[in-house]
PDB file of N, CA and C in Angstrom:
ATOM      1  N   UNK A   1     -60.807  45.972  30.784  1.00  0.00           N
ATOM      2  CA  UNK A   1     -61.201  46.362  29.444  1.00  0.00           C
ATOM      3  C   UNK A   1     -60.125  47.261  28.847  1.00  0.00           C
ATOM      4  N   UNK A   2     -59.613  47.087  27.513  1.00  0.00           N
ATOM      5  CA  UNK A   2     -58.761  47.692  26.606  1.00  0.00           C
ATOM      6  C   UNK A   2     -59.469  49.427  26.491  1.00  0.00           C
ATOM      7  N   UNK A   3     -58.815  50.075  26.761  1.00  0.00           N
ATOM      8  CA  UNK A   3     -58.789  51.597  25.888  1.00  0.00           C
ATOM      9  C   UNK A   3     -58.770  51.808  24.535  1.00  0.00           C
ATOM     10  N   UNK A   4     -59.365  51.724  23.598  1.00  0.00           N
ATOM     11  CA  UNK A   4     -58.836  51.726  21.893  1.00  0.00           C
ATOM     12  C   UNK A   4     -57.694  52.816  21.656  1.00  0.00           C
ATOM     13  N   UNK A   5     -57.167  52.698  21.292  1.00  0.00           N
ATOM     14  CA  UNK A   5     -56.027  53.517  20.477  1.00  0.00           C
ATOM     15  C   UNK A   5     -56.553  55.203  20.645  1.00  0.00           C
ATOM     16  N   UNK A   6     -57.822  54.974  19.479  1.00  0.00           N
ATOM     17  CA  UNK A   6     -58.175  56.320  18.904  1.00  0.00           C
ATOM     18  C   UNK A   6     -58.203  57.195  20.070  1.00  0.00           C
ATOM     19  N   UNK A   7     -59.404  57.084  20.940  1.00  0.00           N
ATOM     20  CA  UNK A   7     -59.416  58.008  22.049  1.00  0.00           C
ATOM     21  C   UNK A   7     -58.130  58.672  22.770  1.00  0.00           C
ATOM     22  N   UNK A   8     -56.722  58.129  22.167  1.00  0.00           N
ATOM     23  CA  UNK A   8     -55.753  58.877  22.884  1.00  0.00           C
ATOM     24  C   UNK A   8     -55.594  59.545  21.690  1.00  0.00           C
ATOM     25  N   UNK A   9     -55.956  59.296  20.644  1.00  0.00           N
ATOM     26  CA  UNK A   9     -55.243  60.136  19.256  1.00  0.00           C
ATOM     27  C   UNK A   9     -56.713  61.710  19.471  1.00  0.00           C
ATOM     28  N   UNK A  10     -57.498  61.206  20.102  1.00  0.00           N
ATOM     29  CA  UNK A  10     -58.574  62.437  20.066  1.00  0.00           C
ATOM     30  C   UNK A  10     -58.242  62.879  21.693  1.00  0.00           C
ATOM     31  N   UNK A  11     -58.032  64.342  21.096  1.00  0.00           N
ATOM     32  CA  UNK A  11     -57.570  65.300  22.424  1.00  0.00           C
ATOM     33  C   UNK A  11     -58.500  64.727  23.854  1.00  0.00           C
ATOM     34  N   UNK A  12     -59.928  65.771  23.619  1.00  0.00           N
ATOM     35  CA  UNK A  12     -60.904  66.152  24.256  1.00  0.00           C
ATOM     36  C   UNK A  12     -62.268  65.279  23.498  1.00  0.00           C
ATOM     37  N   UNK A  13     -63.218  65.263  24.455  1.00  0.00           N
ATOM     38  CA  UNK A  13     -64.544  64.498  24.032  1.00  0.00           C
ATOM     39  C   UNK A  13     -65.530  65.372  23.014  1.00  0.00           C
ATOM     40  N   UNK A  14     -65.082  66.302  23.428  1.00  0.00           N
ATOM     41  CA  UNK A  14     -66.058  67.726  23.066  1.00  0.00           C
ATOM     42  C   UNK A  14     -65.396  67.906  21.389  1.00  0.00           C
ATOM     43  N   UNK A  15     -64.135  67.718  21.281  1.00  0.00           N
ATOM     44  CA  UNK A  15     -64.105  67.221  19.673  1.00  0.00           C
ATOM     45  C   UNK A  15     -64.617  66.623  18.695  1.00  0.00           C
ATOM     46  N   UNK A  16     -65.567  65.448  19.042  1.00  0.00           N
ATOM     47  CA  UNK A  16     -65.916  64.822  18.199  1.00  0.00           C
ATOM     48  C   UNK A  16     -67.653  65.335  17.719  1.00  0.00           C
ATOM     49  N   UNK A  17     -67.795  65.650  16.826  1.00  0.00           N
ATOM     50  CA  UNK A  17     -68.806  65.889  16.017  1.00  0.00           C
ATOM     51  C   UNK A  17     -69.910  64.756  16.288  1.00  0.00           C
ATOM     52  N   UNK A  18     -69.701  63.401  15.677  1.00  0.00           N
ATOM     53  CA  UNK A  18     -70.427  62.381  15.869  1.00  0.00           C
ATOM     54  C   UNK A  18     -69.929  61.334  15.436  1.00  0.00           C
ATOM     55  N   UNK A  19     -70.256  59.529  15.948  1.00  0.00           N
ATOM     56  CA  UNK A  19     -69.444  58.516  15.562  1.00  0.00           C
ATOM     57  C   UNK A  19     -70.300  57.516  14.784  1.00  0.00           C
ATOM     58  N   UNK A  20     -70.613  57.712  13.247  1.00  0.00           N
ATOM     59  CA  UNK A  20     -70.912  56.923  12.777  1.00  0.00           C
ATOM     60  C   UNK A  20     -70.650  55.393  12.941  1.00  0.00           C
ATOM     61  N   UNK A  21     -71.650  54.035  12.959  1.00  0.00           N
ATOM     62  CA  UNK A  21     -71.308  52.774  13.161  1.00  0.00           C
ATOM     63  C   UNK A  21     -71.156  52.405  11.432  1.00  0.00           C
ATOM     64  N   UNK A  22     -70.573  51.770  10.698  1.00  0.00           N
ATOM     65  CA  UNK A  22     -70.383  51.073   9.588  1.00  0.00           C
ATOM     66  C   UNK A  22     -69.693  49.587   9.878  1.00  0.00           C
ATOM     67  N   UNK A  23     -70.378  48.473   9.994  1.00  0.00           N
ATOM     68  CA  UNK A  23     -70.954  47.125  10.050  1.00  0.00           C
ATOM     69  C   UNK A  23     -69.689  47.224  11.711  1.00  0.00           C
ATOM     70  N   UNK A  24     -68.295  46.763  11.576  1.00  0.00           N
ATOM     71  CA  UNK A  24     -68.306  46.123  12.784  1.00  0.00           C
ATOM     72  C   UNK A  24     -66.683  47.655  13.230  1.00  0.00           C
ATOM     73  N   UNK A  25     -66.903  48.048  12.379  1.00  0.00           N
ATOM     74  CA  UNK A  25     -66.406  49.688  12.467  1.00  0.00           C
ATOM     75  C   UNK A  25     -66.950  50.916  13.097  1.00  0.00           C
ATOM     76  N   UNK A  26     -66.318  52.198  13.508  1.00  0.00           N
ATOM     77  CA  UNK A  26     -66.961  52.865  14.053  1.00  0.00           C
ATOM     78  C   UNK A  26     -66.265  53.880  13.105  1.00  0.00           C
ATOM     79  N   UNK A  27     -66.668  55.149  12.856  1.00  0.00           N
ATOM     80  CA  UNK A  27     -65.831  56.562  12.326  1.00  0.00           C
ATOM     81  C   UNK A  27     -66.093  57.864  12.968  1.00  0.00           C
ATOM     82  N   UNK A  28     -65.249  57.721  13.249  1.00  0.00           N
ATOM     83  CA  UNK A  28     -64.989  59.511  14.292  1.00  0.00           C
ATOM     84  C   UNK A  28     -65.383  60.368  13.457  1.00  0.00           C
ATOM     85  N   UNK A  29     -66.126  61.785  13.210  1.00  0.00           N
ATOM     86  CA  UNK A  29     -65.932  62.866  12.671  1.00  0.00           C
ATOM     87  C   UNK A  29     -65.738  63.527  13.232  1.00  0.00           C
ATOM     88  N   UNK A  30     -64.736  64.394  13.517  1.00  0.00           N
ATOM     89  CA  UNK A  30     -64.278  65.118  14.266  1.00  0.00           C
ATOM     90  C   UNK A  30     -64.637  66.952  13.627  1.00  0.00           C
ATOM     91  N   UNK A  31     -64.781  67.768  14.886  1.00  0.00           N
ATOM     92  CA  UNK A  31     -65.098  69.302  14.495  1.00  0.00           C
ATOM     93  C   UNK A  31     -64.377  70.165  13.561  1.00  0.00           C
ATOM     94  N   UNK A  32     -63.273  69.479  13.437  1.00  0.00           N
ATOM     95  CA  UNK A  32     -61.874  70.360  12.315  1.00  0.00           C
ATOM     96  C   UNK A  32     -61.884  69.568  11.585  1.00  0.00           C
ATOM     97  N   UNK A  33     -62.983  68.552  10.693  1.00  0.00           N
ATOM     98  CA  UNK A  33     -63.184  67.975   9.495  1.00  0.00           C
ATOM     99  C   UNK A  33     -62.433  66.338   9.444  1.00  0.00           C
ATOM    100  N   UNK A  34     -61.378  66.719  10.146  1.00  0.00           N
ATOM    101  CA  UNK A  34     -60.800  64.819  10.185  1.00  0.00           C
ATOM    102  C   UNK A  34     -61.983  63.907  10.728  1.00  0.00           C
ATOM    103  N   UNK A  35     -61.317  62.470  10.118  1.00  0.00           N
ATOM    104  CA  UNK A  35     -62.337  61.574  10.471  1.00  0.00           C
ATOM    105  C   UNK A  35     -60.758  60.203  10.787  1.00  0.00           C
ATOM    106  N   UNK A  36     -61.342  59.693  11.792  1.00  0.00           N
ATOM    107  CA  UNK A  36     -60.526  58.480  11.993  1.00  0.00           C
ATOM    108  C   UNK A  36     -61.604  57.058  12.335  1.00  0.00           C
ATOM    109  N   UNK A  37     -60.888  55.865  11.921  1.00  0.00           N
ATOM    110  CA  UNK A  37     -61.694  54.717  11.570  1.00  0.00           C
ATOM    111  C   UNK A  37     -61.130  53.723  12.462  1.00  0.00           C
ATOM    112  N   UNK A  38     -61.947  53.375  13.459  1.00  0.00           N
ATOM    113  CA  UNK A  38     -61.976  51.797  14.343  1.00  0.00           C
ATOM    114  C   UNK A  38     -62.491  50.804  14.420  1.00  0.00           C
ATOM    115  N   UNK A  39     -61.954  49.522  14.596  1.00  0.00           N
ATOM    116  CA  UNK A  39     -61.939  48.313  14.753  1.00  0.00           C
ATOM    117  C   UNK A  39     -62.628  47.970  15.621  1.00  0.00           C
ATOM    118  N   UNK A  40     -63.652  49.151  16.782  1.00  0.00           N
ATOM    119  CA  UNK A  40     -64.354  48.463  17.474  1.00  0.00           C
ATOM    120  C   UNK A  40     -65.934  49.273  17.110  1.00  0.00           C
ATOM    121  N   UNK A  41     -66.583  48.393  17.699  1.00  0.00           N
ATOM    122  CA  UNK A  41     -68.188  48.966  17.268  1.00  0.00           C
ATOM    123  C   UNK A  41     -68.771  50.012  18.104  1.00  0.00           C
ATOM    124  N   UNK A  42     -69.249  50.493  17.689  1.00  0.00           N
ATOM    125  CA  UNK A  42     -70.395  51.928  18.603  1.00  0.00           C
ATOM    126  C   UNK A  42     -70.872  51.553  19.902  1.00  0.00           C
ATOM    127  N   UNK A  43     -71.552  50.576  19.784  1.00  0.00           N
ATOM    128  CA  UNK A  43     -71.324  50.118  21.566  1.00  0.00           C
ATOM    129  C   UNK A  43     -70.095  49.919  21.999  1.00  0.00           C
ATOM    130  N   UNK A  44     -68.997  49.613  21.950  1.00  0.00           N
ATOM    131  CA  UNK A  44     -67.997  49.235  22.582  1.00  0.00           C
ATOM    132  C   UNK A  44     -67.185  50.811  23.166  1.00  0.00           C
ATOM    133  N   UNK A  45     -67.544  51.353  21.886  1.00  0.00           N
ATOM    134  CA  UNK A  45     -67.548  52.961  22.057  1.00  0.00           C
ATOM    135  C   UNK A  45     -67.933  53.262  23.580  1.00  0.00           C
ATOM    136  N   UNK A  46     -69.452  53.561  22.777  1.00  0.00           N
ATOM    137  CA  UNK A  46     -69.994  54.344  24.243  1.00  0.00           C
ATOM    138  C   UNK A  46     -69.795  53.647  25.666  1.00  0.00           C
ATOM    139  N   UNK A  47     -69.335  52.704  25.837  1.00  0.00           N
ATOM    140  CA  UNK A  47     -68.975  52.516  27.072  1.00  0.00           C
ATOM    141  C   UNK A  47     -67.200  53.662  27.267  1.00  0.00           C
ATOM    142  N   UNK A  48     -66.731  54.354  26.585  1.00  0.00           N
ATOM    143  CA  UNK A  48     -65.815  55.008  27.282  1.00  0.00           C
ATOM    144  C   UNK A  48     -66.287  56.343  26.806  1.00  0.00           C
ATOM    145  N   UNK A  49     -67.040  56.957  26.851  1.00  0.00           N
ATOM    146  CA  UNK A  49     -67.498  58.304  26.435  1.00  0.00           C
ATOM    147  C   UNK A  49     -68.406  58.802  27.556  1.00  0.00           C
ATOM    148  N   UNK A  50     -68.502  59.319  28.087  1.00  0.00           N
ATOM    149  CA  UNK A  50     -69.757  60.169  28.842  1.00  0.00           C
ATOM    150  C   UNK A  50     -71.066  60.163  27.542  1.00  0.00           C
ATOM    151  N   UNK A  51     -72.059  59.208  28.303  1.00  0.00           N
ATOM    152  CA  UNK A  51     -73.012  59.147  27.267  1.00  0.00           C
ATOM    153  C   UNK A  51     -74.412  60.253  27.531  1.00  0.00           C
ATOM    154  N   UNK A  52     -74.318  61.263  28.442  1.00  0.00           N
ATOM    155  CA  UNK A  52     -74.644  61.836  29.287  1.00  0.00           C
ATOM    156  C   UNK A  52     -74.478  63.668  27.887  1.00  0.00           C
ATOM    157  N   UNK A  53     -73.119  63.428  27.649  1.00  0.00           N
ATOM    158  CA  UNK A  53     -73.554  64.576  26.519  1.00  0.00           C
ATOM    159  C   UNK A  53     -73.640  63.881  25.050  1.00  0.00           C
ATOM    160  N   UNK A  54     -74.086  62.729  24.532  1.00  0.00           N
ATOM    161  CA  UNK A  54     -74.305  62.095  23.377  1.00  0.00           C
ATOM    162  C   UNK A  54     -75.597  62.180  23.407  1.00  0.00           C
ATOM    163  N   UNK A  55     -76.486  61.965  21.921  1.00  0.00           N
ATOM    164  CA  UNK A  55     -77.535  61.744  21.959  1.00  0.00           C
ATOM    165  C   UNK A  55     -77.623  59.928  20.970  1.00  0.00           C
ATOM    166  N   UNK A  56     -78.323  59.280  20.747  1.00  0.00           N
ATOM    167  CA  UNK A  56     -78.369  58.360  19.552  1.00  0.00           C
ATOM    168  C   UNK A  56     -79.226  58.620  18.727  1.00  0.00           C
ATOM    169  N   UNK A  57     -79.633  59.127  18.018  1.00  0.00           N
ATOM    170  CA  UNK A  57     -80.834  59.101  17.243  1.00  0.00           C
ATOM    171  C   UNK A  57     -81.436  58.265  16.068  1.00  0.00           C
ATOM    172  N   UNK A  58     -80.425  57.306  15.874  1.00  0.00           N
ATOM    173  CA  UNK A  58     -81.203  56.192  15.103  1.00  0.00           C
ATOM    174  C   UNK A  58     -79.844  54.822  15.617  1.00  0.00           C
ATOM    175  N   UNK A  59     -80.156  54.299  15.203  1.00  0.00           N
ATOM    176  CA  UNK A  59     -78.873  52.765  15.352  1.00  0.00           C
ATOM    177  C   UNK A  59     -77.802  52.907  15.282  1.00  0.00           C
ATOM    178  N   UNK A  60     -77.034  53.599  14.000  1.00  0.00           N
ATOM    179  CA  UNK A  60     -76.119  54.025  13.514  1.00  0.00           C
ATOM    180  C   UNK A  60     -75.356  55.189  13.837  1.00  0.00           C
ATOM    181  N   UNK A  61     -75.504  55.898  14.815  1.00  0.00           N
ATOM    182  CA  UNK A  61     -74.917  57.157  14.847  1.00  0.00           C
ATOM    183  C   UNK A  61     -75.140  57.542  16.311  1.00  0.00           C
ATOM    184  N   UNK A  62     -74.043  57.906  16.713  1.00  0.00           N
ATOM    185  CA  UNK A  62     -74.061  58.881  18.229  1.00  0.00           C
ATOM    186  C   UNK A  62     -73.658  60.182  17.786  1.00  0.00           C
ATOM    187  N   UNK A  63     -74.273  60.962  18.338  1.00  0.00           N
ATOM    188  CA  UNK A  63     -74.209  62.683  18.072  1.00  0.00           C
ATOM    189  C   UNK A  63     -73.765  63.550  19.636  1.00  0.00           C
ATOM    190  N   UNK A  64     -72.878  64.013  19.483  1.00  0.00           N
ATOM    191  CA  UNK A  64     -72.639  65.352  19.920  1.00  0.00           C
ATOM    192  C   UNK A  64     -73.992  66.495  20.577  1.00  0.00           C
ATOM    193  N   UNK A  65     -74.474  66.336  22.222  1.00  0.00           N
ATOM    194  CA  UNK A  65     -75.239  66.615  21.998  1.00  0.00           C
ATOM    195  C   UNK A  65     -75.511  68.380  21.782  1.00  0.00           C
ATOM    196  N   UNK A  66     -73.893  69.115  21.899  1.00  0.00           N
ATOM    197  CA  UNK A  66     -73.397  71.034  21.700  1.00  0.00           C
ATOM    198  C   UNK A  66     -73.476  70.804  20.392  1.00  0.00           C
ATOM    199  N   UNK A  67     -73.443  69.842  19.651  1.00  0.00           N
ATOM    200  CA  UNK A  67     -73.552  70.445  17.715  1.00  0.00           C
ATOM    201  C   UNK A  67     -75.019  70.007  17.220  1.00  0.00           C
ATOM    202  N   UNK A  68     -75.786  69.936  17.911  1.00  0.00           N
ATOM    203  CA  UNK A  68     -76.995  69.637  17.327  1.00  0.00           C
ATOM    204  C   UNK A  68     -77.379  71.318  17.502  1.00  0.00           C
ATOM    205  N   UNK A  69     -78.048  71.608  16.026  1.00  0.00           N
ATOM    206  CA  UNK A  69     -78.681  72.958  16.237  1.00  0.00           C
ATOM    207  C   UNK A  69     -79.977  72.659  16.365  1.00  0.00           C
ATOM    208  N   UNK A  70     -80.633  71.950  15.711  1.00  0.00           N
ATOM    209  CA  UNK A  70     -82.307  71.758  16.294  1.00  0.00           C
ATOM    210  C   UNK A  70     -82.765  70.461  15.017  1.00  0.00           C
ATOM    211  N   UNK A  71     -84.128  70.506  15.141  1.00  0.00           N
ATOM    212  CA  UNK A  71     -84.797  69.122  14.937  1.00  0.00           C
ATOM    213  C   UNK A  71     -85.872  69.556  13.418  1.00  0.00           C
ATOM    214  N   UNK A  72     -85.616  68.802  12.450  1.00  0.00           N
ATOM    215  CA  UNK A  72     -86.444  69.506  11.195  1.00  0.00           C
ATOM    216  C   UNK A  72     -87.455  68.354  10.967  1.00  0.00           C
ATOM    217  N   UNK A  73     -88.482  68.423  10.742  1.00  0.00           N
ATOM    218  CA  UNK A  73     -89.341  67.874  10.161  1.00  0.00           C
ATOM    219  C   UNK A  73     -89.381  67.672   8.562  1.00  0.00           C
ATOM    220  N   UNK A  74     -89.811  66.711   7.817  1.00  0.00           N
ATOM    221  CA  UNK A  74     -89.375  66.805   6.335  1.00  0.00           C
ATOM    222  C   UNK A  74     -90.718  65.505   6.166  1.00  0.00           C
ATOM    223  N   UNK A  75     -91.830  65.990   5.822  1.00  0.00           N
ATOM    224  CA  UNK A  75     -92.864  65.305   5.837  1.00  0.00           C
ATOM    225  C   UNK A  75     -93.060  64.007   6.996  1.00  0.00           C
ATOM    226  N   UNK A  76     -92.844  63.089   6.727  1.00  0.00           N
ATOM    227  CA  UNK A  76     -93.282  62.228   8.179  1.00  0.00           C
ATOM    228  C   UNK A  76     -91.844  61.781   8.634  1.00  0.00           C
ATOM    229  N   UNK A  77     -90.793  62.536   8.440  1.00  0.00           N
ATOM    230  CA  UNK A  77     -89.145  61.928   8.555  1.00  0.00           C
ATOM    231  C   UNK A  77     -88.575  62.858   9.302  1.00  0.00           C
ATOM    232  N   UNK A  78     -88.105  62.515  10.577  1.00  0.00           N
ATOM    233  CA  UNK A  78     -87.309  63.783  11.291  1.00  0.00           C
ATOM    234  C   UNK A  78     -86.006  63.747  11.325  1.00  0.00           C
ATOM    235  N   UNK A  79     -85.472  64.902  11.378  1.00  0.00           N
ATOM    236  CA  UNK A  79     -84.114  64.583  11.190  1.00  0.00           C
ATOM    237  C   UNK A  79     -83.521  65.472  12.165  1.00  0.00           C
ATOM    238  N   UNK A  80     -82.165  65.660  12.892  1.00  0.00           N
ATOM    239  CA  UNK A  80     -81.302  66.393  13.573  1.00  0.00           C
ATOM    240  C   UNK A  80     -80.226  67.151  12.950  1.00  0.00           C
ATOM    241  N   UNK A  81     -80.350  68.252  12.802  1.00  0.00           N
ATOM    242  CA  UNK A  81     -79.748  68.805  12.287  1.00  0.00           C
ATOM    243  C   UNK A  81     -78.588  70.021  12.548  1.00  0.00           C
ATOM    244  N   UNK A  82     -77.350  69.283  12.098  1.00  0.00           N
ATOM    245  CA  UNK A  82     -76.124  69.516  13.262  1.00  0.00           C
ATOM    246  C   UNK A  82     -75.321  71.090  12.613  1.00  0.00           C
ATOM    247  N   UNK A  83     -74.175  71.568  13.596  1.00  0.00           N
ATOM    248  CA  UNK A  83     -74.225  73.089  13.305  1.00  0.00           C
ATOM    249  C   UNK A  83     -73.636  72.952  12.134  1.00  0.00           C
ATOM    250  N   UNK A  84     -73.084  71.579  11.231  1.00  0.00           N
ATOM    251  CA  UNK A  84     -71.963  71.754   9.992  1.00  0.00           C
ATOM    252  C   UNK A  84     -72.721  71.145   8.909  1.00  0.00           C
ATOM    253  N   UNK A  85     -74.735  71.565   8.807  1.00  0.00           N
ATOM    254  CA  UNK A  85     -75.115  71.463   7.878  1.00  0.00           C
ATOM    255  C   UNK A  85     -75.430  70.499   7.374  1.00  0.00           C
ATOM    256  N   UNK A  86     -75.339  69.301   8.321  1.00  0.00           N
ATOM    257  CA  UNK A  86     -75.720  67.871   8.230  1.00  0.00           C
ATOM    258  C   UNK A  86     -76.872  67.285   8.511  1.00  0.00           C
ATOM    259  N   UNK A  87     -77.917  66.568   7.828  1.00  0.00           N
ATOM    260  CA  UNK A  87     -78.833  66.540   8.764  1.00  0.00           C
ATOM    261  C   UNK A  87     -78.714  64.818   9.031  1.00  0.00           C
ATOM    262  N   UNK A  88     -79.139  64.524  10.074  1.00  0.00           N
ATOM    263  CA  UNK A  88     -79.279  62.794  10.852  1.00  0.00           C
ATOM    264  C   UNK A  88     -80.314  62.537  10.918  1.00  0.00           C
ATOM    265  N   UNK A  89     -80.755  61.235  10.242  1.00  0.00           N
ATOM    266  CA  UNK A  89     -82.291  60.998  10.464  1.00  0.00           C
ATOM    267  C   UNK A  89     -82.458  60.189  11.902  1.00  0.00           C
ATOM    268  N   UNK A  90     -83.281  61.260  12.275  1.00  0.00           N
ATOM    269  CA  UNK A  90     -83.712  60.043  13.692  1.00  0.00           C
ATOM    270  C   UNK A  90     -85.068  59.037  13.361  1.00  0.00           C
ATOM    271  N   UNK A  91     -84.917  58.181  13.875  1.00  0.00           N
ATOM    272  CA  UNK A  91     -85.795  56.885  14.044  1.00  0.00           C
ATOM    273  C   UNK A  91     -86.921  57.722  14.518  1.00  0.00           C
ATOM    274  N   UNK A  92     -88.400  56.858  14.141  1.00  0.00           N
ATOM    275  CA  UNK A  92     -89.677  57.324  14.581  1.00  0.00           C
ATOM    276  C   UNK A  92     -89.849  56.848  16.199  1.00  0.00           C
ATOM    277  N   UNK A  93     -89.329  55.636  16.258  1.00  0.00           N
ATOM    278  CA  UNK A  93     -89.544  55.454  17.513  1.00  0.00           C
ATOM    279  C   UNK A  93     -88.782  56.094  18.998  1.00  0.00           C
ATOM    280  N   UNK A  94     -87.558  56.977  18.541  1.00  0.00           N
ATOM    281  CA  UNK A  94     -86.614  58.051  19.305  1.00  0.00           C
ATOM    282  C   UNK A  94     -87.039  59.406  19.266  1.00  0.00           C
ATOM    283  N   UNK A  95     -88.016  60.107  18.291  1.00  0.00           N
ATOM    284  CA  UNK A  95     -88.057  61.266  18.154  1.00  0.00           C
ATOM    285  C   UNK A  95     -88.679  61.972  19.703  1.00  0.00           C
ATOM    286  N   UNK A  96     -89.582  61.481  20.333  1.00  0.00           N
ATOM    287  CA  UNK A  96     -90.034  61.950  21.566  1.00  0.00           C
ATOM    288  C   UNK A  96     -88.964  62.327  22.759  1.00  0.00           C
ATOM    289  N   UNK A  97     -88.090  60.877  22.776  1.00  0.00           N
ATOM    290  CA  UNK A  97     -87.075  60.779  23.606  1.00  0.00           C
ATOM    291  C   UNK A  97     -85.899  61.950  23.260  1.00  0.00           C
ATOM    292  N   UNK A  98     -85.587  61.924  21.623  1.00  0.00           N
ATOM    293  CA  UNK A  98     -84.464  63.060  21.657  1.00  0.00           C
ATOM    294  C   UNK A  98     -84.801  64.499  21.784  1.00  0.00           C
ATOM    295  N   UNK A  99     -86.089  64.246  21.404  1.00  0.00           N
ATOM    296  CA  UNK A  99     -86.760  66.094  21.573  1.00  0.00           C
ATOM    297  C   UNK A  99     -86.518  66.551  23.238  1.00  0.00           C
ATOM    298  N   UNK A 100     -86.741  65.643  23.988  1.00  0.00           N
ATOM    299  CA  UNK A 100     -86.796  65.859  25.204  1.00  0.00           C
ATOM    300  C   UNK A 100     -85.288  66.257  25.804  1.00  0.00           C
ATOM    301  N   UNK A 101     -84.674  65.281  25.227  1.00  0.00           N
ATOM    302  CA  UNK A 101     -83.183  65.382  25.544  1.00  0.00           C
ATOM    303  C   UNK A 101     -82.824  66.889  25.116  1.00  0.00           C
ATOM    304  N   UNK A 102     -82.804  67.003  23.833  1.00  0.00           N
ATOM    305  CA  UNK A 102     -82.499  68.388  23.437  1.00  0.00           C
ATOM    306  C   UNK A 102     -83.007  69.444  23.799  1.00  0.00           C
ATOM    307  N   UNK A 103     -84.250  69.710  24.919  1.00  0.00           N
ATOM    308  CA  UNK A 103     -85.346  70.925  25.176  1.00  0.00           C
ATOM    309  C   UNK A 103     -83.955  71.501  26.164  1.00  0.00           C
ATOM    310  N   UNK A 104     -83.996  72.266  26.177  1.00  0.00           N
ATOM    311  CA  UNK A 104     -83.186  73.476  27.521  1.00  0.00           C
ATOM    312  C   UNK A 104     -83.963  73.294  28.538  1.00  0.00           C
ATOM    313  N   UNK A 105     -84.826  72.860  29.198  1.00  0.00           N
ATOM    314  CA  UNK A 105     -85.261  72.786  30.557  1.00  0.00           C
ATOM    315  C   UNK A 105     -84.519  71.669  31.303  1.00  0.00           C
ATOM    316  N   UNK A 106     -83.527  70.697  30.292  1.00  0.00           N
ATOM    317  CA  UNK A 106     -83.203  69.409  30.946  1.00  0.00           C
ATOM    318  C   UNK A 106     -81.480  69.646  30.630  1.00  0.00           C
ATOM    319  N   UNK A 107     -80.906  71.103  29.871  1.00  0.00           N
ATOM    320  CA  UNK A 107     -79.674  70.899  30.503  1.00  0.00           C
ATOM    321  C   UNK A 107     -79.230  71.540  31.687  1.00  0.00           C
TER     322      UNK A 107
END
């Protein structure tokens, strides 16, 4: 299996903020505001990442699981809400699973 490019252009893992999927693209956001754009998809991704500190919280998006500050409720819509003021909507059917992930008894 190929290495993509990007991952040598990104230092450390712990850099990346979170990797948005957009159709057969992926986009880095990185913690010092850059963003870089690949040719391969979010699954193809997480097979070279330690998925172990990622969370997913809806289809579209792998998260960082040190920049998540905590979990907001917004009438029946939950969202994750990361330390740079962003919030991620998680899926209804993940919210149990990421709450769990995120509790401090399980890091």
């Amino acid at each position: 299996m190929i290495t993509p490019k990007i991952l040598g252009q990104i230092s450390q893992e712990s850099n990346i903020l979170y990797i948005k999927a957009d159709q057969n693209y992926s986009v880095f956001h990185l913690k010092n505001g850059t963003t870089y754009v690949s040719g391969y998809t979010l699954k193809f991704h997480s097979g070279f990442l330690d998925i172990d500190n990622f969370i997913r919280p809806n289809r579209s998006i792998l998260v960082h699981k040190s920049y998540v500050r905590g979990i907001k409720e917004k009438g029946k819509t939950n969202y994750a809400t990361l330390k740079n003021g962003r919030d991620v909507l998680i899926s209804r059917r993940r919210v149990k699973t990421i709450q769990q992930e995120l509790s401090p008894t399980n890091s």
